[in-house]
PDB file of N, CA and C in Angstrom:
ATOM      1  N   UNK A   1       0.854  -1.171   0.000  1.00  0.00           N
ATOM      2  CA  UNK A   1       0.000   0.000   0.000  1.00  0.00           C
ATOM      3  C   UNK A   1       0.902   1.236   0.000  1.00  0.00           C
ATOM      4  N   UNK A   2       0.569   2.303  -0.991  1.00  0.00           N
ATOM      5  CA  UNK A   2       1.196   3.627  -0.998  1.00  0.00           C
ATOM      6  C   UNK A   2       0.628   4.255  -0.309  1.00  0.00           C
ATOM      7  N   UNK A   3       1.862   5.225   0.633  1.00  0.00           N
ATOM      8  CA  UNK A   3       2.194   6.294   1.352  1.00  0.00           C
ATOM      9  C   UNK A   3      -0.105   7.228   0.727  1.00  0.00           C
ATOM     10  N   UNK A   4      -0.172   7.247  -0.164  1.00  0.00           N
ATOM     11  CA  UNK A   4      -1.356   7.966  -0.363  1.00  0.00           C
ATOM     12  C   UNK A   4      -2.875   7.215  -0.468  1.00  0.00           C
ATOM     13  N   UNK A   5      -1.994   5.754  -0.816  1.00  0.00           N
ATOM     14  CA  UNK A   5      -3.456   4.899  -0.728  1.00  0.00           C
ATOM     15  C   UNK A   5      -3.434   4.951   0.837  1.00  0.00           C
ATOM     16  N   UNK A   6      -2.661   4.649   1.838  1.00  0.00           N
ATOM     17  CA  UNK A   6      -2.886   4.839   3.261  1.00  0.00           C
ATOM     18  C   UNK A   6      -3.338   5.670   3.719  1.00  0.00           C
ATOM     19  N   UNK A   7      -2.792   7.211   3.097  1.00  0.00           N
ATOM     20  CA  UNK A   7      -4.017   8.296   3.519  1.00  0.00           C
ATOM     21  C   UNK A   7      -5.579   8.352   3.278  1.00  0.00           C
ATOM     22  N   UNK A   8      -5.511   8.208   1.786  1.00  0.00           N
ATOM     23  CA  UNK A   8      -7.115   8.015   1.784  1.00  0.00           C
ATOM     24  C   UNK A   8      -7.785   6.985   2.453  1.00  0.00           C
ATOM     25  N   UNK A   9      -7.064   5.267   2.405  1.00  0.00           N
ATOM     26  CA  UNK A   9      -8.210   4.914   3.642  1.00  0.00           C
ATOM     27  C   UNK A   9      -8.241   5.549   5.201  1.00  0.00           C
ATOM     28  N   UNK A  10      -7.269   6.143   5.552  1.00  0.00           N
ATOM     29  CA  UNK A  10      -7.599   6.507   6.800  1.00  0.00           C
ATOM     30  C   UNK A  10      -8.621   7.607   6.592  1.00  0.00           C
ATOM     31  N   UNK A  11      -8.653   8.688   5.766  1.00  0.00           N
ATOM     32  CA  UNK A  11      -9.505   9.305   5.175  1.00  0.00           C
ATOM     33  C   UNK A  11     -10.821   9.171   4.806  1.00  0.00           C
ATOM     34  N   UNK A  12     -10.795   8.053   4.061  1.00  0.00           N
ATOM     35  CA  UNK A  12     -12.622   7.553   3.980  1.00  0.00           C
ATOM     36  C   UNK A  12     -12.383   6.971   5.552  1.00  0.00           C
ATOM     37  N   UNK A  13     -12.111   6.132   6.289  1.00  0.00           N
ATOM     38  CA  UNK A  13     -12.409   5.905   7.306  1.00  0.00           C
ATOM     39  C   UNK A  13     -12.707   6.883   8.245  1.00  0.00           C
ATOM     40  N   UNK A  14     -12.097   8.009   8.575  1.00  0.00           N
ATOM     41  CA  UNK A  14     -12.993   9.195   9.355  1.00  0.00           C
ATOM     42  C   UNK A  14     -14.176   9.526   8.768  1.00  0.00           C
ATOM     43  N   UNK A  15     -13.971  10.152   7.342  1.00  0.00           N
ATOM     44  CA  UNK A  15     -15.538  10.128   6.840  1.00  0.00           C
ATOM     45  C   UNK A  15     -16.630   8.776   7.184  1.00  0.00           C
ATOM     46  N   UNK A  16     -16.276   7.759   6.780  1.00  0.00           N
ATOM     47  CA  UNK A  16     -17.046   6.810   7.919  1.00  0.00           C
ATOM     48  C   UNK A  16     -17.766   7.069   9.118  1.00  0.00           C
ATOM     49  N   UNK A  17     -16.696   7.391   9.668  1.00  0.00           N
ATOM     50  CA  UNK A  17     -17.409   7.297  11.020  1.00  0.00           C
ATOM     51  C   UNK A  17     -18.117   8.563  11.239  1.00  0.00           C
ATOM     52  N   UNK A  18     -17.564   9.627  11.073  1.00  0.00           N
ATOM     53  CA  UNK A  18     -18.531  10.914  11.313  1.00  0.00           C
ATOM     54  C   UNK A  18     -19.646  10.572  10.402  1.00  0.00           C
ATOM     55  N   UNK A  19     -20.230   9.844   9.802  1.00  0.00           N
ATOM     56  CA  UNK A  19     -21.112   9.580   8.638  1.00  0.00           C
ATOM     57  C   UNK A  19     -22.170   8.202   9.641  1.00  0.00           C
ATOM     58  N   UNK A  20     -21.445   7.673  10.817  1.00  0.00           N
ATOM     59  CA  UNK A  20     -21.969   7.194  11.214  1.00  0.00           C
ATOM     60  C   UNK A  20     -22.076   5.867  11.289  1.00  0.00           C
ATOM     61  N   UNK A  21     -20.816   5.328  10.193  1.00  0.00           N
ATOM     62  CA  UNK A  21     -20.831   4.213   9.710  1.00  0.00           C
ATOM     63  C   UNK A  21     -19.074   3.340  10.428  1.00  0.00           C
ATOM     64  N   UNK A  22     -19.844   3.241  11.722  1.00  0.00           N
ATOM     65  CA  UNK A  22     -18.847   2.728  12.300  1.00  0.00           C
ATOM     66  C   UNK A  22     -17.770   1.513  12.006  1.00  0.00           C
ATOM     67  N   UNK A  23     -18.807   0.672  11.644  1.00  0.00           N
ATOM     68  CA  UNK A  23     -18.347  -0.779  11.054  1.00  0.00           C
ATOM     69  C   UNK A  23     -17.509  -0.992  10.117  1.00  0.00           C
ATOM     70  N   UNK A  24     -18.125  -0.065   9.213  1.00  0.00           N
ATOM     71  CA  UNK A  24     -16.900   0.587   7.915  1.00  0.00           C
ATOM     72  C   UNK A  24     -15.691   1.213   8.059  1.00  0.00           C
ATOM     73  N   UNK A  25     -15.890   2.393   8.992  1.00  0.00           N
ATOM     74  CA  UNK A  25     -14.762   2.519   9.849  1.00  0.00           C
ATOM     75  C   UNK A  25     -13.585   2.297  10.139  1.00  0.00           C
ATOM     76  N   UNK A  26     -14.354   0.920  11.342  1.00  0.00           N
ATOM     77  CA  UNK A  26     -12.972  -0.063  11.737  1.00  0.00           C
ATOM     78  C   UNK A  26     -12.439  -0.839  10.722  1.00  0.00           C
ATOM     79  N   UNK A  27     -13.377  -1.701   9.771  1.00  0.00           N
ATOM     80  CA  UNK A  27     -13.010  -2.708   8.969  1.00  0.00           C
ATOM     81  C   UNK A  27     -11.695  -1.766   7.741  1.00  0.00           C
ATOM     82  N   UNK A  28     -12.168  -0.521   7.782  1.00  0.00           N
ATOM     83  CA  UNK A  28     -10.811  -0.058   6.778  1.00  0.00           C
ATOM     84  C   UNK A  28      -9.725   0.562   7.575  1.00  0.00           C
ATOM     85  N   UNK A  29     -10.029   0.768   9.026  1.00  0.00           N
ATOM     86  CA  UNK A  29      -8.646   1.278   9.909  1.00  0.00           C
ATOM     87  C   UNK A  29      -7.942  -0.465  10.067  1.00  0.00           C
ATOM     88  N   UNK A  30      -8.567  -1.570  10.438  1.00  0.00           N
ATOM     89  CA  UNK A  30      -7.780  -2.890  10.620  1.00  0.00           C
ATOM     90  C   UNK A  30      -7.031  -3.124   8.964  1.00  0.00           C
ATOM     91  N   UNK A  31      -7.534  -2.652   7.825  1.00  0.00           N
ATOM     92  CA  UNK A  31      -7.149  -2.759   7.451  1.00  0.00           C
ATOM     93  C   UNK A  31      -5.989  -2.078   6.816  1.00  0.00           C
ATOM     94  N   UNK A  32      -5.713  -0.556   7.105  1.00  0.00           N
ATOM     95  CA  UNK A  32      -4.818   0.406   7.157  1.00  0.00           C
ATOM     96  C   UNK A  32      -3.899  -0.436   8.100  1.00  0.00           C
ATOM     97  N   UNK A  33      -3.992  -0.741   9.442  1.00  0.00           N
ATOM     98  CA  UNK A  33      -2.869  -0.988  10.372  1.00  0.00           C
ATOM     99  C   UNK A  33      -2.383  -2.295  10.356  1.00  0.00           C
ATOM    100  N   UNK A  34      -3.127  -3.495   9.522  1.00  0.00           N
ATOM    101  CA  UNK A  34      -2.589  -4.769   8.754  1.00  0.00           C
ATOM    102  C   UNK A  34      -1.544  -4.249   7.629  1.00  0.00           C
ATOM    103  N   UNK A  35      -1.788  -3.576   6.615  1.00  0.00           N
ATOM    104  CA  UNK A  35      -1.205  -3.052   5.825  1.00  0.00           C
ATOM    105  C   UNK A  35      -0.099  -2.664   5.951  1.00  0.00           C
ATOM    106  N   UNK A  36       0.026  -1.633   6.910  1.00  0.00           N
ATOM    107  CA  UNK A  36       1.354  -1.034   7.306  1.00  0.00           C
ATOM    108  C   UNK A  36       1.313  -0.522   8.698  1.00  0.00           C
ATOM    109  N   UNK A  37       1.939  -1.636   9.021  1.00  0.00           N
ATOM    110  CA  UNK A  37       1.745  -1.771  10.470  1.00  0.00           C
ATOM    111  C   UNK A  37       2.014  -0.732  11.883  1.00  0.00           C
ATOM    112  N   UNK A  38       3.323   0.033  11.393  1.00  0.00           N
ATOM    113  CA  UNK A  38       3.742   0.911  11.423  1.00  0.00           C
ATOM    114  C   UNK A  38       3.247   2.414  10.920  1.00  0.00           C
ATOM    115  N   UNK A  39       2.260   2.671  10.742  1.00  0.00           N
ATOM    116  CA  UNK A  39       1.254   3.807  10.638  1.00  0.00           C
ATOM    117  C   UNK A  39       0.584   4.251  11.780  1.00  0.00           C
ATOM    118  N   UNK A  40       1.696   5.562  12.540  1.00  0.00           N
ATOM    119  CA  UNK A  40       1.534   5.875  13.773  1.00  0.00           C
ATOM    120  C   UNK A  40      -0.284   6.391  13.646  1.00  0.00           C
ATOM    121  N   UNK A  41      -0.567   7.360  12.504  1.00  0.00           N
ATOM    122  CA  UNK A  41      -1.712   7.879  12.230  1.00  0.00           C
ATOM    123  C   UNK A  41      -3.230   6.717  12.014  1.00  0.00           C
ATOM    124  N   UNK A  42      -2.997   5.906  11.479  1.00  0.00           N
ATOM    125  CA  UNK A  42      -3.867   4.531  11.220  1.00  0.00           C
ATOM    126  C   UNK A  42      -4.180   4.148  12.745  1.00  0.00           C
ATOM    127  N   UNK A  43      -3.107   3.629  13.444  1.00  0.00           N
ATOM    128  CA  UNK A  43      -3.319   3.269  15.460  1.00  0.00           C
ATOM    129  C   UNK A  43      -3.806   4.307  15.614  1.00  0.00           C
ATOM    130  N   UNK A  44      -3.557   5.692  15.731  1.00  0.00           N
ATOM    131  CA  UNK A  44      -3.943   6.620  16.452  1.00  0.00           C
ATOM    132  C   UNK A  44      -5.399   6.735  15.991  1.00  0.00           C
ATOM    133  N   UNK A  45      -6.112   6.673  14.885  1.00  0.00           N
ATOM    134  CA  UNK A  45      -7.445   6.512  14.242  1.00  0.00           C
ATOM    135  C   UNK A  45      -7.966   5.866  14.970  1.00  0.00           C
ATOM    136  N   UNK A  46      -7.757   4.370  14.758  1.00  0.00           N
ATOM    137  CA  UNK A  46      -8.467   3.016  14.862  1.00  0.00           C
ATOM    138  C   UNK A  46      -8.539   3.492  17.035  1.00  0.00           C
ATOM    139  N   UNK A  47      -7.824   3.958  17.680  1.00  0.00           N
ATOM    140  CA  UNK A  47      -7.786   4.336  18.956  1.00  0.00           C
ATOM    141  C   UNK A  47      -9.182   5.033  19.218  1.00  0.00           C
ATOM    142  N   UNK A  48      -9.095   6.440  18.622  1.00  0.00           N
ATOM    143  CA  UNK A  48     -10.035   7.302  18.752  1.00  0.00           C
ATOM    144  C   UNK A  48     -11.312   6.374  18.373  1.00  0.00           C
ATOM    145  N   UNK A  49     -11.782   6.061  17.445  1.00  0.00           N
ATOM    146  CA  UNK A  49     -12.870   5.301  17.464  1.00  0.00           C
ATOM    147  C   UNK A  49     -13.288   4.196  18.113  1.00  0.00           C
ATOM    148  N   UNK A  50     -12.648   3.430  18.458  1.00  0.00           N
ATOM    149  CA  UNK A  50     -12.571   2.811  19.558  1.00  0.00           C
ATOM    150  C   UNK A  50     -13.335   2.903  20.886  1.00  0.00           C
ATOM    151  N   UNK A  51     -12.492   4.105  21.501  1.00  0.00           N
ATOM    152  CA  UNK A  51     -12.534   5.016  22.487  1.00  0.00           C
ATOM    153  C   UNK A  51     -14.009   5.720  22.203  1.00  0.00           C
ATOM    154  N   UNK A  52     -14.378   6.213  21.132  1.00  0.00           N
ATOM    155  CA  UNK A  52     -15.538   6.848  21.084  1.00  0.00           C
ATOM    156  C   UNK A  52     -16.638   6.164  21.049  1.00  0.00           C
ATOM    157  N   UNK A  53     -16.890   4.612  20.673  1.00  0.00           N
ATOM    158  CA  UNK A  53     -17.563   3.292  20.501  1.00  0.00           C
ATOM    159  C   UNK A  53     -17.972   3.018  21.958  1.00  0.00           C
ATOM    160  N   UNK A  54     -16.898   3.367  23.056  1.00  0.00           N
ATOM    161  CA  UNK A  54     -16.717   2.832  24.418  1.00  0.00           C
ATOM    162  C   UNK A  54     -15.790   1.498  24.504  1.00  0.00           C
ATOM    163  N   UNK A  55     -15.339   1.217  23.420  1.00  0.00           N
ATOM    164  CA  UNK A  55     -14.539  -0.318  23.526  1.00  0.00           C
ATOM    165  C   UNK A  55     -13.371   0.029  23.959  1.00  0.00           C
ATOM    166  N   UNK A  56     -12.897   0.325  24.998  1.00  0.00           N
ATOM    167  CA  UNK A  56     -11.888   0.645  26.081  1.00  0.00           C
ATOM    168  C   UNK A  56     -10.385  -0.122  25.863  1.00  0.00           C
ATOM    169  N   UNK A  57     -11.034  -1.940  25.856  1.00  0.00           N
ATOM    170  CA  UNK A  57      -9.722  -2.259  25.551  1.00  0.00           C
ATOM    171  C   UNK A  57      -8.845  -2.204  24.116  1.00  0.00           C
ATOM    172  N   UNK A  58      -9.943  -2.603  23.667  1.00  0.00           N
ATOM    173  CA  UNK A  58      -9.358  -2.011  21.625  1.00  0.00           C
ATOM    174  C   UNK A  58      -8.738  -0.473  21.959  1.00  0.00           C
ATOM    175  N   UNK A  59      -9.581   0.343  21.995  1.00  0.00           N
ATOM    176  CA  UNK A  59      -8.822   1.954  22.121  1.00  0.00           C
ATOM    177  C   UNK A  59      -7.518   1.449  23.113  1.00  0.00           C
ATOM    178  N   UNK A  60      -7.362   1.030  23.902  1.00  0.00           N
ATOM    179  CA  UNK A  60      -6.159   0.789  24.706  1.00  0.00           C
ATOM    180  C   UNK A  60      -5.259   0.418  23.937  1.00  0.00           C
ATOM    181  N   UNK A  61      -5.415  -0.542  22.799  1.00  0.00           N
ATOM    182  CA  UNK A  61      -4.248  -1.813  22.612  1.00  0.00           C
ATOM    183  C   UNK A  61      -3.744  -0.980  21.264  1.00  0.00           C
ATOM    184  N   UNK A  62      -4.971  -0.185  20.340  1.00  0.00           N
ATOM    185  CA  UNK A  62      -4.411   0.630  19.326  1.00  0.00           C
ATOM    186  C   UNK A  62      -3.794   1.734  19.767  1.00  0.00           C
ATOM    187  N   UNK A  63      -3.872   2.498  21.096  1.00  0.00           N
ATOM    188  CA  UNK A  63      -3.194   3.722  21.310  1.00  0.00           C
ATOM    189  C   UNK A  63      -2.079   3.332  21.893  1.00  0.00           C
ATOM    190  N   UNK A  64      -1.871   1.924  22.477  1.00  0.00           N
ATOM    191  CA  UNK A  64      -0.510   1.468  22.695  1.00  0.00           C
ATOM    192  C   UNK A  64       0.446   1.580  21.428  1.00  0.00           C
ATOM    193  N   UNK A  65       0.052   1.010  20.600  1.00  0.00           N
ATOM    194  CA  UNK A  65       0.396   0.926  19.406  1.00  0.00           C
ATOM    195  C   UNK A  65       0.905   1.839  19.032  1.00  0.00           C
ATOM    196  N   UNK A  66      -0.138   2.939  18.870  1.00  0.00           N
ATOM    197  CA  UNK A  66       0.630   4.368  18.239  1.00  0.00           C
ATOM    198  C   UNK A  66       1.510   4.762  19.018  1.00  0.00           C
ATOM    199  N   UNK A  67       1.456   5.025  20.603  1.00  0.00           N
ATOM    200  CA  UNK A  67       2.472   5.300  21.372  1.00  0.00           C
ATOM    201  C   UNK A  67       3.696   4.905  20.766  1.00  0.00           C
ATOM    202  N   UNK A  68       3.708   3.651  20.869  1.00  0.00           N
ATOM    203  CA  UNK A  68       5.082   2.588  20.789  1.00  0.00           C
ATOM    204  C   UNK A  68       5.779   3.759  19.259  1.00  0.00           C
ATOM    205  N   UNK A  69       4.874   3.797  18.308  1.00  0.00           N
ATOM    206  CA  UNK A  69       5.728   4.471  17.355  1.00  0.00           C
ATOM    207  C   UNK A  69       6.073   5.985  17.741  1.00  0.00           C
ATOM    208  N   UNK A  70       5.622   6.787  18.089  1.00  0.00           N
ATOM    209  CA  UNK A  70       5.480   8.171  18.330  1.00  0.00           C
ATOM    210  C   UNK A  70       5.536   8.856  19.764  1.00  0.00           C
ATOM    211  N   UNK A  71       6.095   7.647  20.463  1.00  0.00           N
ATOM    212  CA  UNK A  71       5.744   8.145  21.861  1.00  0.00           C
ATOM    213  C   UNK A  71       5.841   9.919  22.396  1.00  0.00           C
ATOM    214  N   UNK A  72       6.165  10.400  21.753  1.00  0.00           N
ATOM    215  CA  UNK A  72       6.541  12.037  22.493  1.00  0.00           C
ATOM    216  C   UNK A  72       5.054  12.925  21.925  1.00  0.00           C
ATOM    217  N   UNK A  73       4.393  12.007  20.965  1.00  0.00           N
ATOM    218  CA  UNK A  73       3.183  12.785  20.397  1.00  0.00           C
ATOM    219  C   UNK A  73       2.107  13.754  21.275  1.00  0.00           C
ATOM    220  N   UNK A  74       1.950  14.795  21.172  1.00  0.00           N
ATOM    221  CA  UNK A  74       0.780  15.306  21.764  1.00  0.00           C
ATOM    222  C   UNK A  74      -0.409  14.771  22.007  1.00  0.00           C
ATOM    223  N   UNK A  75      -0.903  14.291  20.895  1.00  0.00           N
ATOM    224  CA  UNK A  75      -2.088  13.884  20.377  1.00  0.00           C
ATOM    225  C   UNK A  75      -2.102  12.094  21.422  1.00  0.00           C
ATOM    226  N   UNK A  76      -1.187  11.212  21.144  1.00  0.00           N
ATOM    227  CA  UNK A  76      -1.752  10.186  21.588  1.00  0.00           C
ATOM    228  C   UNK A  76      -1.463  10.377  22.993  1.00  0.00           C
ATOM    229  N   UNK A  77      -0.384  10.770  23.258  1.00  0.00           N
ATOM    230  CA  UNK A  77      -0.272  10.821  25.103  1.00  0.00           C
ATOM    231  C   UNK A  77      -1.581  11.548  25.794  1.00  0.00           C
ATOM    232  N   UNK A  78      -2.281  12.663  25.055  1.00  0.00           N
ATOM    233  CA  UNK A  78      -3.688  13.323  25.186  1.00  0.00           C
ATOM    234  C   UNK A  78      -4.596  11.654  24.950  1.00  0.00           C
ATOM    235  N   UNK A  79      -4.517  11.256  24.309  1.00  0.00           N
ATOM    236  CA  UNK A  79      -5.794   9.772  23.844  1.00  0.00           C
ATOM    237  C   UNK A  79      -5.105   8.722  24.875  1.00  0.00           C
ATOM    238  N   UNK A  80      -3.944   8.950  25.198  1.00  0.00           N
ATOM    239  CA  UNK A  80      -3.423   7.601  26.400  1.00  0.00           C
ATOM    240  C   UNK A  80      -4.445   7.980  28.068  1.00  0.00           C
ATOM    241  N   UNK A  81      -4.728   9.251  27.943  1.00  0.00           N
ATOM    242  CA  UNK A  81      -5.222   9.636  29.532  1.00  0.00           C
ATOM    243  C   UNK A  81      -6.238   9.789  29.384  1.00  0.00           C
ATOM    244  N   UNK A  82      -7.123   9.970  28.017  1.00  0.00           N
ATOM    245  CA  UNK A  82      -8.455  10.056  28.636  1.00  0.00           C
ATOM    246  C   UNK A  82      -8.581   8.486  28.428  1.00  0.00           C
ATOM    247  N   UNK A  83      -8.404   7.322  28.258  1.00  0.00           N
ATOM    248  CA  UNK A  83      -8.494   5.996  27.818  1.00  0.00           C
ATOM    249  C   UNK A  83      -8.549   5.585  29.734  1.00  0.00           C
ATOM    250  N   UNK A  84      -7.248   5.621  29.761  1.00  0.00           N
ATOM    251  CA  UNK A  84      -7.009   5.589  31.335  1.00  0.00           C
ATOM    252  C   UNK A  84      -8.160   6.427  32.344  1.00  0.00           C
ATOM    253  N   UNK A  85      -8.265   7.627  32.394  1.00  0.00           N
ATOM    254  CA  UNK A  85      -9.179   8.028  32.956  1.00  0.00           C
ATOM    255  C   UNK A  85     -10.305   7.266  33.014  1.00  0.00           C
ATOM    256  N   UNK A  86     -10.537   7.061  31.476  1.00  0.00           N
ATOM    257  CA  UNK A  86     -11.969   6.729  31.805  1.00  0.00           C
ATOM    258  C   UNK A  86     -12.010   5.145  32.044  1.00  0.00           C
ATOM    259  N   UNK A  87     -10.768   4.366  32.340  1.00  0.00           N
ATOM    260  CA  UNK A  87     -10.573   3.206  32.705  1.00  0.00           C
ATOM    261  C   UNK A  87     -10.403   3.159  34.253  1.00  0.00           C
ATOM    262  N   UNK A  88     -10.554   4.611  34.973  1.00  0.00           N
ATOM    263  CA  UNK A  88     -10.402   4.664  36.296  1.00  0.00           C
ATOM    264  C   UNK A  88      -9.186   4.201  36.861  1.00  0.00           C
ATOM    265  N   UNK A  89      -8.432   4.538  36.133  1.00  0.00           N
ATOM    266  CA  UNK A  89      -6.730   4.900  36.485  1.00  0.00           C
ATOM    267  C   UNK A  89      -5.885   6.021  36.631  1.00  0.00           C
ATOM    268  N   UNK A  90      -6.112   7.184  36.865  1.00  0.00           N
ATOM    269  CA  UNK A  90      -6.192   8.443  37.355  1.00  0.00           C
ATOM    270  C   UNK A  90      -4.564   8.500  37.651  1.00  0.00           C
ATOM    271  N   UNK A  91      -3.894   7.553  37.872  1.00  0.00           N
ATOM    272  CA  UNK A  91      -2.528   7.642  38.144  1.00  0.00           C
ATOM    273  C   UNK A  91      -1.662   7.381  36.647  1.00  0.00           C
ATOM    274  N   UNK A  92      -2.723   6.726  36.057  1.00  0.00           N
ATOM    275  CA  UNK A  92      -1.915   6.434  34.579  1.00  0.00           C
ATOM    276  C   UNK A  92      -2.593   7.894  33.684  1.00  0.00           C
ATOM    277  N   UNK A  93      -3.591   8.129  34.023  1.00  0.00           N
ATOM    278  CA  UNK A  93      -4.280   9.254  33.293  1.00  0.00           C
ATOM    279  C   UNK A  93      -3.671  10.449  33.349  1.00  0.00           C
ATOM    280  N   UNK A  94      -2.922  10.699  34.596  1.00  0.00           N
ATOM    281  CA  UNK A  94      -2.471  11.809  35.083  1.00  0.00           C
ATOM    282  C   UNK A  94      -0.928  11.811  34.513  1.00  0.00           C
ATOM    283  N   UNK A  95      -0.291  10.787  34.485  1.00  0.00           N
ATOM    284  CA  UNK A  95       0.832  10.414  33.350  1.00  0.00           C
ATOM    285  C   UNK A  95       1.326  10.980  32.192  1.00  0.00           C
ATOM    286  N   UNK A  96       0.029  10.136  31.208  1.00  0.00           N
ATOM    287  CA  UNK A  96      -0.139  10.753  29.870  1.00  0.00           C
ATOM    288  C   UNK A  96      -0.502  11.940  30.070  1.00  0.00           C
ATOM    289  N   UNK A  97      -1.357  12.429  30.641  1.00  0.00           N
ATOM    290  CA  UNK A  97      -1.226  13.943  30.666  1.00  0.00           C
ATOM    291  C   UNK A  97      -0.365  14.993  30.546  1.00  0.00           C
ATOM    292  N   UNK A  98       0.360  14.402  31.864  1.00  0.00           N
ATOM    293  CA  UNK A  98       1.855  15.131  31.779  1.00  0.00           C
ATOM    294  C   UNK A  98       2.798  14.809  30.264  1.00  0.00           C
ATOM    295  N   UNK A  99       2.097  13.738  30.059  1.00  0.00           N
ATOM    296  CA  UNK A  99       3.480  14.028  28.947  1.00  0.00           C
ATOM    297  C   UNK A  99       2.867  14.564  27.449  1.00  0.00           C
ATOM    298  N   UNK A 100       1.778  15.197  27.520  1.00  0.00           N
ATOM    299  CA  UNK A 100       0.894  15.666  26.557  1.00  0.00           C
ATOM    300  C   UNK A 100       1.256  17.201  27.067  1.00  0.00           C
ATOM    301  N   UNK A 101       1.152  17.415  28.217  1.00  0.00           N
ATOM    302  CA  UNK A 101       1.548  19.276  28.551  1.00  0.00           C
ATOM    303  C   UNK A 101       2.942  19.189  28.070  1.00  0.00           C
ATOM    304  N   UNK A 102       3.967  18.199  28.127  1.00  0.00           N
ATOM    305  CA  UNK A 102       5.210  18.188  27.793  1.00  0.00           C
ATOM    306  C   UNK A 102       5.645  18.490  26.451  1.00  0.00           C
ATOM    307  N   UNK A 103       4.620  17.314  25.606  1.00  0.00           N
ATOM    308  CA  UNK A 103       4.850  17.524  24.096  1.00  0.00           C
ATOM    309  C   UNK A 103       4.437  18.668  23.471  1.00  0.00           C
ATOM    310  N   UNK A 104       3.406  19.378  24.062  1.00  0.00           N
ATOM    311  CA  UNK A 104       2.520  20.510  23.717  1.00  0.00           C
ATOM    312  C   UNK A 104       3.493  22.307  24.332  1.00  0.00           C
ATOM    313  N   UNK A 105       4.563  22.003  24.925  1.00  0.00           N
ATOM    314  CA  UNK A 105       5.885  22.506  25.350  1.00  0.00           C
ATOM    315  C   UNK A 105       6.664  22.814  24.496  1.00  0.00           C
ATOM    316  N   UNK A 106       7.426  21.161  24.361  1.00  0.00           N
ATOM    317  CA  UNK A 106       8.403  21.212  23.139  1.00  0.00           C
ATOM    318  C   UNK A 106       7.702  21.835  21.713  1.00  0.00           C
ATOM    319  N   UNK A 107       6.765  21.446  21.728  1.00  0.00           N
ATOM    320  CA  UNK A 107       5.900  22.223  20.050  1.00  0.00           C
ATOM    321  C   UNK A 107       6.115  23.758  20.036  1.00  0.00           C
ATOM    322  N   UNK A 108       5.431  24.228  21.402  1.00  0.00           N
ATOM    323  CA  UNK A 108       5.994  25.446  21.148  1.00  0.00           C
ATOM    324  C   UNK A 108       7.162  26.317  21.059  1.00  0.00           C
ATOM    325  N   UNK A 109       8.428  25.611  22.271  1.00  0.00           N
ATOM    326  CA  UNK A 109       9.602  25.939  21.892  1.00  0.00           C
ATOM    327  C   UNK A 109      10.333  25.587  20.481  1.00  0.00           C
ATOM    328  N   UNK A 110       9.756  24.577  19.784  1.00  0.00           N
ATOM    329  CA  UNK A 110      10.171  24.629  18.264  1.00  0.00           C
ATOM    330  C   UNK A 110       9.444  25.337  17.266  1.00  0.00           C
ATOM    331  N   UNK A 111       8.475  25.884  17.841  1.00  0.00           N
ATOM    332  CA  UNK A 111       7.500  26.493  16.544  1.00  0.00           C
ATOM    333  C   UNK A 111       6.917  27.781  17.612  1.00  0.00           C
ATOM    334  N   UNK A 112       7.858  28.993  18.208  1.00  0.00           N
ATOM    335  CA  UNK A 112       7.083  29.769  18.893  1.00  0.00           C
ATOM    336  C   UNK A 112       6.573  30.875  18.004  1.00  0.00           C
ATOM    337  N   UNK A 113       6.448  30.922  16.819  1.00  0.00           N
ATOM    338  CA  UNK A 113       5.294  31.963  16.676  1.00  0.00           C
ATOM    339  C   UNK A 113       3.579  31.227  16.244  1.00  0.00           C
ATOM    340  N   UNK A 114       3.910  30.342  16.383  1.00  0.00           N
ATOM    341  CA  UNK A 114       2.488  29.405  16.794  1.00  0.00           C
ATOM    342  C   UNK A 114       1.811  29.638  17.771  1.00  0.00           C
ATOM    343  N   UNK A 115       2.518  29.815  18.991  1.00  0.00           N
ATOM    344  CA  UNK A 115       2.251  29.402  20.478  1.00  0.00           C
ATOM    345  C   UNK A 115       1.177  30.683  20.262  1.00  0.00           C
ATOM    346  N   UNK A 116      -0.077  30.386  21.381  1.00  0.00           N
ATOM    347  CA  UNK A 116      -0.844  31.491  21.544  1.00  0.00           C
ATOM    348  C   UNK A 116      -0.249  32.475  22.820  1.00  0.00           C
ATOM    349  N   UNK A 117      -0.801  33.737  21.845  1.00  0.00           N
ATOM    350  CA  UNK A 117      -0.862  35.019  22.805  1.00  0.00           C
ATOM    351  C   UNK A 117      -1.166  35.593  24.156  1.00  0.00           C
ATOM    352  N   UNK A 118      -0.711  35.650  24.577  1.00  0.00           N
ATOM    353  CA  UNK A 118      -1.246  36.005  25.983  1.00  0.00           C
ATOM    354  C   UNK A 118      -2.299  37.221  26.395  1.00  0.00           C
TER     355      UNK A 118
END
């Protein structure tokens, strides 16, 4: 699978799901993250929906996933704590958190005319 066929299924797969069509969804994110397994963005997908489904341990095992590739990410260390949170782990929630204020840090010390205004 090309670098762009991987985008568009992850692509129709969000349209999926905001469309409501969950099933479709997953069946083309499993198949994005079979594909290329290593598609921090594909785990991080297949997570969020997951997570939004309520299927706790799937969202767990795909945002592990993405972690494992991207660990310093904003975005999944943010999807690692609310997973945890809402798994009533508040010590792991509070974790990823921190390391989501961390990554959301470094972003701005590399990109400070991004950072918002005070």
């Amino acid at each position: 699978m090309t670098a762009d066929e991987l985008q568009t299924l992850i692509e129709d797969a969000t349209a999926d799901y905001a469309a409501g069509e969950s099933s479709a969804a997953l069946a083309k994110l499993a198949r994005a993250t079979a594909s290329v397994p290593d598609s921090f963005e594909a785990w991080h997908a297949l997570a969020e929906v997951h997570f939004s489904l309520r299927q706790l341990e799937a969202a767990l095992a795909a945002a592990v996933r993405a972690h494992a590739i991207r660990p310093t990410d904003l975005f999944i260390n943010t999807t690692l704590s609310r997973i945890w949170m809402e798994r009533g782990d508040k010590a792991r929630a509070e974790h990823f958190g921190a390391q989501a204020k961390i990554a959301g840090w470094r972003d701005q010390l590399k990109n400070p005319n991004t950072a918002p205004s005070l």
